[in-house]
N, C-alpha and C. Protein backbone atom coordinates (compact mmCIF):
# COMPACT_ATOMS: atom_id res chain seq x y z
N UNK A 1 13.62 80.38 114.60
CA UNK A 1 12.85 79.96 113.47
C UNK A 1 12.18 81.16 112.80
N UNK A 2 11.76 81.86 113.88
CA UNK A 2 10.97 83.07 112.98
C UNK A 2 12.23 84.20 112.36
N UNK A 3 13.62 84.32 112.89
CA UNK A 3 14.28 85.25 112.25
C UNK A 3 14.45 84.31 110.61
N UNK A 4 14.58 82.82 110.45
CA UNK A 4 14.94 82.32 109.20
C UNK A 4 13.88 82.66 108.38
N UNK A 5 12.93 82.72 108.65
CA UNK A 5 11.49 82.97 108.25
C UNK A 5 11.56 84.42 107.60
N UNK A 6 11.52 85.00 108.24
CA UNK A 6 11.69 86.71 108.14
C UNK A 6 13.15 87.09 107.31
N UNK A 7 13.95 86.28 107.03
CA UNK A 7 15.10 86.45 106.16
C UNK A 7 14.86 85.81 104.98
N UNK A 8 13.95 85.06 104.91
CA UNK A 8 13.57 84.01 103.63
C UNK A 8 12.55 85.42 102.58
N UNK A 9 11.31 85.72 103.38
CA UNK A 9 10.77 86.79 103.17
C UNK A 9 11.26 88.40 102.66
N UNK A 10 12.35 88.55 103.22
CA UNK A 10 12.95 89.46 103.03
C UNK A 10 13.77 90.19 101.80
N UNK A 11 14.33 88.56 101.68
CA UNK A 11 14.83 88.41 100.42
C UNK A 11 14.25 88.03 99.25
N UNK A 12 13.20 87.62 99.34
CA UNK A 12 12.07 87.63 98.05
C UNK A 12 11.47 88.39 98.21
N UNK A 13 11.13 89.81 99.14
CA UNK A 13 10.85 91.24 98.74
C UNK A 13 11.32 92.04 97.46
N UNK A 14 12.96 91.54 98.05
CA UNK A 14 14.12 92.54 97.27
C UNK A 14 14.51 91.81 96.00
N UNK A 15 13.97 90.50 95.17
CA UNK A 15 14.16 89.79 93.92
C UNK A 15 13.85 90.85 92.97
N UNK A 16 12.43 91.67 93.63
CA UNK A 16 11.74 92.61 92.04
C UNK A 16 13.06 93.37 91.67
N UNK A 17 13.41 94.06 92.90
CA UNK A 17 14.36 95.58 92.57
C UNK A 17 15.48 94.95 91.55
N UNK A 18 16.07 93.70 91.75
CA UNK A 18 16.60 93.10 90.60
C UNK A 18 17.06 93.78 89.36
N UNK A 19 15.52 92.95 89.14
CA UNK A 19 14.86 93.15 87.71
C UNK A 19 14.00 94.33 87.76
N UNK A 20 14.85 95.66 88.41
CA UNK A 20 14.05 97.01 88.14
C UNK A 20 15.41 97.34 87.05
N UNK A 21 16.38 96.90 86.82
CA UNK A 21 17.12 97.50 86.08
C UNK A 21 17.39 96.78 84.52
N UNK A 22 16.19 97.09 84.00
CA UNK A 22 15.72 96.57 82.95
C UNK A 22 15.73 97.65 81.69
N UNK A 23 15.83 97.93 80.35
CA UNK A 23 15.29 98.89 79.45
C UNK A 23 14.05 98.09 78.72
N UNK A 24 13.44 98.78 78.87
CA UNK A 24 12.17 98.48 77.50
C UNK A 24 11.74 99.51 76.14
N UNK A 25 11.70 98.86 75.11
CA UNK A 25 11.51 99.53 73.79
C UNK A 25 10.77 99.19 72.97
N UNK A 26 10.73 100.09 71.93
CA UNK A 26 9.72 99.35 71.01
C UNK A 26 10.82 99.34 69.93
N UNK A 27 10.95 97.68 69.18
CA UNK A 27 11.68 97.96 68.16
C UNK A 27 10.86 98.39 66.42
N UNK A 28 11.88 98.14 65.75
CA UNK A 28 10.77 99.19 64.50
C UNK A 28 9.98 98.24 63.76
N UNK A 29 9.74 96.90 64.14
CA UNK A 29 8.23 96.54 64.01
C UNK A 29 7.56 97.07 65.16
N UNK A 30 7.31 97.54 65.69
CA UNK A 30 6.32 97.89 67.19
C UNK A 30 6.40 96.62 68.19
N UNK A 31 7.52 95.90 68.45
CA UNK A 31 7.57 94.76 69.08
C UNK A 31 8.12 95.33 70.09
N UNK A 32 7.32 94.45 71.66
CA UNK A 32 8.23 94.98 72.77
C UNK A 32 9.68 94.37 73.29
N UNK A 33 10.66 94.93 73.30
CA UNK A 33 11.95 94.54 74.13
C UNK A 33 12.64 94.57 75.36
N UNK A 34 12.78 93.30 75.87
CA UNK A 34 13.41 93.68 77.05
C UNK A 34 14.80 93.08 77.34
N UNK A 35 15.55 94.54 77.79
CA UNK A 35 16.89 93.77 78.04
C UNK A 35 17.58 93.99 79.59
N UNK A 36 19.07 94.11 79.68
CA UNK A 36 19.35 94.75 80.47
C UNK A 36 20.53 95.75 80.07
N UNK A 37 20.32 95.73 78.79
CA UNK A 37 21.42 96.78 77.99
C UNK A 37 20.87 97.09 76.97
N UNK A 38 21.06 98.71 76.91
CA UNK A 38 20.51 100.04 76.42
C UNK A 38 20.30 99.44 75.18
N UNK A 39 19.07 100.03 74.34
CA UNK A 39 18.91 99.94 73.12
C UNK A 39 19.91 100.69 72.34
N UNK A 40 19.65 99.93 71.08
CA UNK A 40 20.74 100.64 70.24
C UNK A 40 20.54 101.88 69.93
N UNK A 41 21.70 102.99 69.22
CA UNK A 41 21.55 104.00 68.96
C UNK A 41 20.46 104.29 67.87
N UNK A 42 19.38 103.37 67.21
CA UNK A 42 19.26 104.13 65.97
C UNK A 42 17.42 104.30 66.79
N UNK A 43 17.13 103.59 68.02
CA UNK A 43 16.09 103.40 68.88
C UNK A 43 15.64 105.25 68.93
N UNK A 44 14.80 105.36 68.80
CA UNK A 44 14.50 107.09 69.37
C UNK A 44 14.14 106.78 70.93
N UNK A 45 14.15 107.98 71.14
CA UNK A 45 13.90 107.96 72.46
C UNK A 45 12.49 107.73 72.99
N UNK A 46 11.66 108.35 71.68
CA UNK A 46 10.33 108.26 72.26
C UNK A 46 9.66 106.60 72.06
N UNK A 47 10.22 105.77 71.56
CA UNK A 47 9.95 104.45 71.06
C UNK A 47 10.46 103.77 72.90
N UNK A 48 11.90 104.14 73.37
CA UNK A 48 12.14 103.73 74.64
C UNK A 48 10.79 104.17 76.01
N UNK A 49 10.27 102.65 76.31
CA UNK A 49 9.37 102.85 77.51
C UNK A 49 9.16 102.81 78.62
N UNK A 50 10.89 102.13 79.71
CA UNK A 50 11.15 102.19 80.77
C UNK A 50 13.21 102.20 80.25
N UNK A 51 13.54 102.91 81.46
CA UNK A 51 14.74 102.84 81.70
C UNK A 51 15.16 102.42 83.21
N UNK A 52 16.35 101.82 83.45
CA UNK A 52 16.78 101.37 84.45
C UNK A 52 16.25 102.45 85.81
N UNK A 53 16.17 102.58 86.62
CA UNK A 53 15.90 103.93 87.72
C UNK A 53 17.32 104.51 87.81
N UNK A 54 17.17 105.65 88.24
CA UNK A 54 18.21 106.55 87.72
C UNK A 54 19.17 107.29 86.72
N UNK A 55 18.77 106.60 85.82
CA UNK A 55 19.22 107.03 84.11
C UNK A 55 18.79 107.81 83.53
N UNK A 56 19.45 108.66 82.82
CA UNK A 56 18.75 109.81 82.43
C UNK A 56 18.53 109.43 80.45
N UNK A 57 17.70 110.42 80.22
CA UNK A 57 17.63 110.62 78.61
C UNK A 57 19.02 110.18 77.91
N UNK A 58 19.07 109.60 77.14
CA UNK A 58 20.15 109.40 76.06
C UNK A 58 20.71 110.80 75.72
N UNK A 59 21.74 111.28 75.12
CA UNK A 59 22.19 112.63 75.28
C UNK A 59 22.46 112.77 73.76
N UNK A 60 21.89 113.51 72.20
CA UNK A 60 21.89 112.99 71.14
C UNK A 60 22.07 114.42 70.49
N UNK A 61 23.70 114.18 69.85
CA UNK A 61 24.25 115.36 69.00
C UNK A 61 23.65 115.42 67.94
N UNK A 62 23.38 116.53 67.42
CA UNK A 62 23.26 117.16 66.24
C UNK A 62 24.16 116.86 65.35
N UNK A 63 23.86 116.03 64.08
CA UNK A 63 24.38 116.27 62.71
C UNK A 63 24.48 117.05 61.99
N UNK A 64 23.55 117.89 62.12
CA UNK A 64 23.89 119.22 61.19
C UNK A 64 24.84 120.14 61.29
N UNK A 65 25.50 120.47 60.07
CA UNK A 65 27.35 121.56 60.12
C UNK A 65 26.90 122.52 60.49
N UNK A 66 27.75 122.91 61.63
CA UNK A 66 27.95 124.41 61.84
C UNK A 66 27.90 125.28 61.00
N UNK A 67 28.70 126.67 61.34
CA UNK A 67 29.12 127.34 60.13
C UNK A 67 31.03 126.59 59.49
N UNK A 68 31.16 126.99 58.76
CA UNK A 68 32.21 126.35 57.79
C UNK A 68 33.57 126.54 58.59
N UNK A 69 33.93 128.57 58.62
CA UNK A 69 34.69 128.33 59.77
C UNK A 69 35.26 127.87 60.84
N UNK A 70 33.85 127.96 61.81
CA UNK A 70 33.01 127.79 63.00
C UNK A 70 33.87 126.07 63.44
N UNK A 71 33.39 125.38 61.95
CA UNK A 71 33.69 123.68 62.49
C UNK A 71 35.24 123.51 61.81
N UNK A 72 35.89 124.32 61.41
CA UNK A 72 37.19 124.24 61.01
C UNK A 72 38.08 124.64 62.29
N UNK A 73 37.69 125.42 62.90
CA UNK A 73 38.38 125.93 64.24
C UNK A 73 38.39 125.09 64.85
N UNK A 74 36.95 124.67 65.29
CA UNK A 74 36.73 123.85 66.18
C UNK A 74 37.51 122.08 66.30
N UNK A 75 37.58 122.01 64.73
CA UNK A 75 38.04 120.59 64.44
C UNK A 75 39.95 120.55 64.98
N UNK A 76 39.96 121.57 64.45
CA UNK A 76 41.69 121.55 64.81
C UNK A 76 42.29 122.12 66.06
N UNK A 77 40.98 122.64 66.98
CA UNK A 77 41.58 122.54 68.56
C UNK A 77 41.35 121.89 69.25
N UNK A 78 40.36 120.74 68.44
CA UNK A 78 39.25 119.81 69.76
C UNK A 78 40.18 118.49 69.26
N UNK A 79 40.91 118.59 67.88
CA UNK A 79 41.29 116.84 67.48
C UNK A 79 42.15 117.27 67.97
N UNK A 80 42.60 115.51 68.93
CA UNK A 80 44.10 114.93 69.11
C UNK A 80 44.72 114.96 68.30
N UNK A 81 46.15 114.39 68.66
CA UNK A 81 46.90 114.05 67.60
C UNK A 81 46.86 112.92 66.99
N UNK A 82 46.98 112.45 65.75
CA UNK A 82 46.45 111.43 64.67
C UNK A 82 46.68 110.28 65.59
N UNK A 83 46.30 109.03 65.34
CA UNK A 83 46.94 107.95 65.99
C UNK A 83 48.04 107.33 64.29
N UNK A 84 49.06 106.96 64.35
CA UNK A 84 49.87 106.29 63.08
C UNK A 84 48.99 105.56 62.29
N UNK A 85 47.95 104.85 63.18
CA UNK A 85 47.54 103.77 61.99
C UNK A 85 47.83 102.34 62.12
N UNK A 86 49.27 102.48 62.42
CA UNK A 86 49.23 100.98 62.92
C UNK A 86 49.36 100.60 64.01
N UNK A 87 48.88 99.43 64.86
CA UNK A 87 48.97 99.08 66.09
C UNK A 87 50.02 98.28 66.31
N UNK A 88 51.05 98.89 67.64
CA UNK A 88 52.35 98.05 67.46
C UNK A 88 52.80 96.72 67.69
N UNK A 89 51.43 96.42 68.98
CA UNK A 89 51.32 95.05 69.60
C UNK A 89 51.02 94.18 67.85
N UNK A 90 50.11 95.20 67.28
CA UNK A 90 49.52 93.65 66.09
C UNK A 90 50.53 93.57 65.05
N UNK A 91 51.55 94.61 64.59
CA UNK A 91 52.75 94.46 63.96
C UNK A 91 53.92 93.52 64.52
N UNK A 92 53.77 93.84 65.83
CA UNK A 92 54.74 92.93 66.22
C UNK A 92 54.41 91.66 66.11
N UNK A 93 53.32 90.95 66.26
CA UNK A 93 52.18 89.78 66.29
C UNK A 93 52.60 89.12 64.76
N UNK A 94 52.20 89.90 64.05
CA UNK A 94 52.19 89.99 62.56
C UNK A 94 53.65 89.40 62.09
N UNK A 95 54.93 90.39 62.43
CA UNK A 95 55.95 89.84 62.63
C UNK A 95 56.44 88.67 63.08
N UNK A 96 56.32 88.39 63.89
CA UNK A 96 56.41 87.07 64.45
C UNK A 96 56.05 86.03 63.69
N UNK A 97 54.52 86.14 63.50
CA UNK A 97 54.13 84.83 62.71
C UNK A 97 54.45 84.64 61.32
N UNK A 98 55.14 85.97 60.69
CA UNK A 98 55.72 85.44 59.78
C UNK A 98 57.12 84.82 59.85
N UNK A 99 58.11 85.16 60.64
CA UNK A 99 59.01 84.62 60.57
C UNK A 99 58.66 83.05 61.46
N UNK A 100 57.81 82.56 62.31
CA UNK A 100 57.60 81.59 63.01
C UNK A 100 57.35 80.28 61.28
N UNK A 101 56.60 81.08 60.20
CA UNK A 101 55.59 80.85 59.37
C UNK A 101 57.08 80.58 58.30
N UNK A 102 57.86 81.05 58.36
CA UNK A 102 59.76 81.11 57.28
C UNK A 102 60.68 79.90 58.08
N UNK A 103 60.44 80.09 59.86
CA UNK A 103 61.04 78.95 60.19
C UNK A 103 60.81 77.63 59.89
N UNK A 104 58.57 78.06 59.82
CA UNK A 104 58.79 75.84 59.92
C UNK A 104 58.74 75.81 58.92
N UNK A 105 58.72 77.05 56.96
CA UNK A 105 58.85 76.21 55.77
C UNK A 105 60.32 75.62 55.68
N UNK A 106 61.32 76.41 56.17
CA UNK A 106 63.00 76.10 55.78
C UNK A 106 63.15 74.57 57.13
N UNK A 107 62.29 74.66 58.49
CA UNK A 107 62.59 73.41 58.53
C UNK A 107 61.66 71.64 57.82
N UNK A 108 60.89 72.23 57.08
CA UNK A 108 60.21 70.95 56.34
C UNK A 108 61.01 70.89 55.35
N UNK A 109 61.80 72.46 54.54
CA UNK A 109 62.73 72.10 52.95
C UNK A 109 63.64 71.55 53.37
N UNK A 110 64.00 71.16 54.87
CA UNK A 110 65.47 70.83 55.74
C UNK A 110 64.75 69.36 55.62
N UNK A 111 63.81 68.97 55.75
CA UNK A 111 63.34 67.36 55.96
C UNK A 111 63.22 67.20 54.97
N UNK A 112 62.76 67.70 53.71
CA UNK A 112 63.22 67.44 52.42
C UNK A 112 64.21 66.82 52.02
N UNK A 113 65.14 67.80 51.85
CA UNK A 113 66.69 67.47 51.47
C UNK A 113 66.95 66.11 51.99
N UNK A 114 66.87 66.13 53.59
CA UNK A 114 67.19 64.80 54.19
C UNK A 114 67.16 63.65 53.70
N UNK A 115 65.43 63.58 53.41
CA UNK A 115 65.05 62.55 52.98
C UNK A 115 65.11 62.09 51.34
N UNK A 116 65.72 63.40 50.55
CA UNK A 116 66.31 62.94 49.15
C UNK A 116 67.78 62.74 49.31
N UNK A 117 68.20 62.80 50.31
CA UNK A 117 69.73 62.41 50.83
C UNK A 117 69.69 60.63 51.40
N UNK A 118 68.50 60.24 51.87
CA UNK A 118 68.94 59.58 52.16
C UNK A 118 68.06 58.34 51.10
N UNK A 119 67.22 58.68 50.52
CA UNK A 119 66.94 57.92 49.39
C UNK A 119 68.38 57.42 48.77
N UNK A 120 68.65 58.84 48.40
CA UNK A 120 69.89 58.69 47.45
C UNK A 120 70.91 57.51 47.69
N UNK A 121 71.23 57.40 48.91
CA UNK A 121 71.67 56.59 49.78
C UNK A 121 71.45 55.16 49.70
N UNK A 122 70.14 54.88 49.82
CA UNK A 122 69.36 53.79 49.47
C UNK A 122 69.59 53.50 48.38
N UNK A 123 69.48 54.06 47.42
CA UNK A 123 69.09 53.61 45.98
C UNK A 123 70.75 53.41 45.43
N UNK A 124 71.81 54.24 46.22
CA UNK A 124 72.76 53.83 44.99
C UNK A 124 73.69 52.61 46.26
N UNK A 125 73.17 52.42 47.49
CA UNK A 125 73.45 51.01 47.85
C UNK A 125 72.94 49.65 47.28
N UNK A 126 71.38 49.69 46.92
CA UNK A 126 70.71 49.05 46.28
C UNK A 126 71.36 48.59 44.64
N UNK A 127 71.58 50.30 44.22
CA UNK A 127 72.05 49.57 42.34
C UNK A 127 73.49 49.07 42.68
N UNK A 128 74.39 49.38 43.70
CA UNK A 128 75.92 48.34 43.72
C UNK A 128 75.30 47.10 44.00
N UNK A 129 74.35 46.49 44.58
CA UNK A 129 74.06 45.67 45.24
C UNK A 129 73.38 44.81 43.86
N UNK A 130 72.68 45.36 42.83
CA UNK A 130 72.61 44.46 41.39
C UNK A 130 73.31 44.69 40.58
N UNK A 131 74.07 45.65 40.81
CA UNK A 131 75.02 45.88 39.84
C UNK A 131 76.47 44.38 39.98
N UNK A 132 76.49 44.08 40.99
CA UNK A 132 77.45 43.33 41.49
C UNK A 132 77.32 41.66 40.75
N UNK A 133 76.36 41.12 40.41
CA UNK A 133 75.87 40.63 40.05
C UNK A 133 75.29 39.18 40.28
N UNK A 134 75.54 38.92 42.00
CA UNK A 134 75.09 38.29 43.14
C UNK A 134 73.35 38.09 43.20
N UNK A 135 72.92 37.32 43.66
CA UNK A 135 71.88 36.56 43.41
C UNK A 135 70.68 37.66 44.53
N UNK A 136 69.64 37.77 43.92
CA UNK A 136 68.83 38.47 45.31
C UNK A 136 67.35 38.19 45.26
N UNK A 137 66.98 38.08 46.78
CA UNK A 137 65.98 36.98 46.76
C UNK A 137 65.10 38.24 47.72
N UNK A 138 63.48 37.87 47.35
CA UNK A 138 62.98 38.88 48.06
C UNK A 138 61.50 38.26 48.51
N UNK A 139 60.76 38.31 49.17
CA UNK A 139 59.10 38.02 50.03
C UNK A 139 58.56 38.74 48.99
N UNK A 140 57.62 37.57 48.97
CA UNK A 140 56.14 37.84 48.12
C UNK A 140 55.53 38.39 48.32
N UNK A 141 54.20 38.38 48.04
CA UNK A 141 52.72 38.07 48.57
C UNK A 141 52.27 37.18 49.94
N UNK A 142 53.11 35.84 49.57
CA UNK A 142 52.66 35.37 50.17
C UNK A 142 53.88 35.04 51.56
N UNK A 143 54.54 35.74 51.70
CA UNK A 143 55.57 36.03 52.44
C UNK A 143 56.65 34.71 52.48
N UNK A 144 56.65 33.86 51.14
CA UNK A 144 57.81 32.83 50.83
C UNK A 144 58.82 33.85 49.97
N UNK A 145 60.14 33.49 50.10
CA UNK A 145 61.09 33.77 49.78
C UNK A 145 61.22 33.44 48.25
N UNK A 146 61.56 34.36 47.21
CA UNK A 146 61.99 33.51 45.95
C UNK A 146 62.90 34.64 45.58
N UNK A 147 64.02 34.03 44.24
CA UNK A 147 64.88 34.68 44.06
C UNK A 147 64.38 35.32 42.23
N UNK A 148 65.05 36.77 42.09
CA UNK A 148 64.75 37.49 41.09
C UNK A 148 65.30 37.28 39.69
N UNK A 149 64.47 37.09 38.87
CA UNK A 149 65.32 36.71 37.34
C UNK A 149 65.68 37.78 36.49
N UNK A 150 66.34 37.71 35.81
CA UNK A 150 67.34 38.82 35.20
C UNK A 150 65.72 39.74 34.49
N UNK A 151 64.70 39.69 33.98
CA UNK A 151 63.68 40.66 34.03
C UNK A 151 63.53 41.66 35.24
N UNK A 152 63.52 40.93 36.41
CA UNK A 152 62.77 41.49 37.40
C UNK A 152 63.93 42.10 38.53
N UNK A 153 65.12 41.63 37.85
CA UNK A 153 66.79 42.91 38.51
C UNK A 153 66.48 43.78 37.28
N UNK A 154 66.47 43.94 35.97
CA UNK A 154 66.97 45.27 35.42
C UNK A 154 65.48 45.95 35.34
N UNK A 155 64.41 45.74 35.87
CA UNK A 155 63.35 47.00 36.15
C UNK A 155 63.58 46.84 37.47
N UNK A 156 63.89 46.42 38.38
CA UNK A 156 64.28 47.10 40.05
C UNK A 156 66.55 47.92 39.18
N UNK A 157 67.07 48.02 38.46
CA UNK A 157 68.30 48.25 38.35
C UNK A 157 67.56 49.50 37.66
N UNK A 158 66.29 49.71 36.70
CA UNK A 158 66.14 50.77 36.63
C UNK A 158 65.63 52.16 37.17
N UNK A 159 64.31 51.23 37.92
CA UNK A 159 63.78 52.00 39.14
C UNK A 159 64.94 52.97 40.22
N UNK A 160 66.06 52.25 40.33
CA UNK A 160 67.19 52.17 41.13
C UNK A 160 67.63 53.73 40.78
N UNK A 161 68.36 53.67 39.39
CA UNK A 161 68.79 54.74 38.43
C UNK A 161 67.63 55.94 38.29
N UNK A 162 66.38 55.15 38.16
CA UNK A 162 65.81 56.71 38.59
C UNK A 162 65.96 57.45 39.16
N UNK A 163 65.59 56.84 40.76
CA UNK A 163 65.85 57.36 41.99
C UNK A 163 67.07 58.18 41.94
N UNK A 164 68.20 57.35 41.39
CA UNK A 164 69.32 58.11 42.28
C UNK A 164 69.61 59.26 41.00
N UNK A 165 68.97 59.25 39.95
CA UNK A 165 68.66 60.76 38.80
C UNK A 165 67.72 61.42 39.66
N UNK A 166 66.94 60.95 40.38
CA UNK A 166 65.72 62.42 40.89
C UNK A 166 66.13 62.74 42.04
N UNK A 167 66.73 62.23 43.16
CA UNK A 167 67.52 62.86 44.29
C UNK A 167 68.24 62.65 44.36
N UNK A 168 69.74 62.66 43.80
CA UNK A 168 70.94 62.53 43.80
C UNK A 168 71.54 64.05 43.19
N UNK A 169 71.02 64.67 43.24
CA UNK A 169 71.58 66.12 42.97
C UNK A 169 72.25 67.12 43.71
């Protein structure tokens, strides 16, 4: 009992050291901050008021140009070589989704066609079918059967002829 005791204790000794690895700052209203990741670069140092233990000073280059030479030498023995510019993974990415983006328009203009193929279909079975000049009976409203009078075949005989003028091509 007393070692659970003494391990319970032990470990709520060691909670602070935790939260010893904390930064604190002042941001540029004079407000205090606390995080557990470094203030930003534009923070001075003297505004920063605790750092994690063991961390040293921020390490902060000079902006000001050399001499002219001096940073011309320096630039063209210290730079790598260029990177191209483009990244190949996101070209390839890029690629892809356009042709993924060409496949599904040519297969919807493919369901297109179809479906003015098979209108077409419809409609010039339909106009032999009044064209013939056989009796045709069709559901209402009120889902009774009645048959069509010569008005109401030649605007369905024209509707018909539309159709098969707008997808029959």
């Amino acid at each position: 009992m007393k070692i659970a005791h003494l391990l319970v204790l032990g470990v709520a000794c060691c909670l602070p050291l935790a939260a010893s690895a904390q930064w604190q700052w002042l941001d540029k209203d004079n407000k205090n901050v606390f995080s557990d990741q470094a203030p930003p670069p534009e923070v001075p140092d003297k505004n920063i008021l605790r750092r994690p233990t063991g961390l040293t000073p921020r390490v902060r280059f000079s902006t000001a140009p050399a001499a002219p030479d001096a940073a011309a030498s320096a630039a063209s023995a210290a730079s790598p070589a260029k990177p191209s510019g483009v990244d190949k993974d996101l070209a390839e990415k890029a690629r892809k989704a356009e042709e993924a983006e060409k496949a599904q328009k040519a297969a919807e203009a493919q369901k297109v066609v179809q479906a003015k193929a098979e209108n077409c279909t419809r409609a010039r079975q339909g106009k032999a079918t009044f064209d013939s000049g056989m009796r045709v009976a069709r559901l209402n409203a009120q889902g009774e059967r009645e048959i069509m009078d010569d008005s109401a075949r030649a605007a369905e005989q024209q509707r018909l002829q539309s159709v098969i003028d707008s997808d029959c091509k």
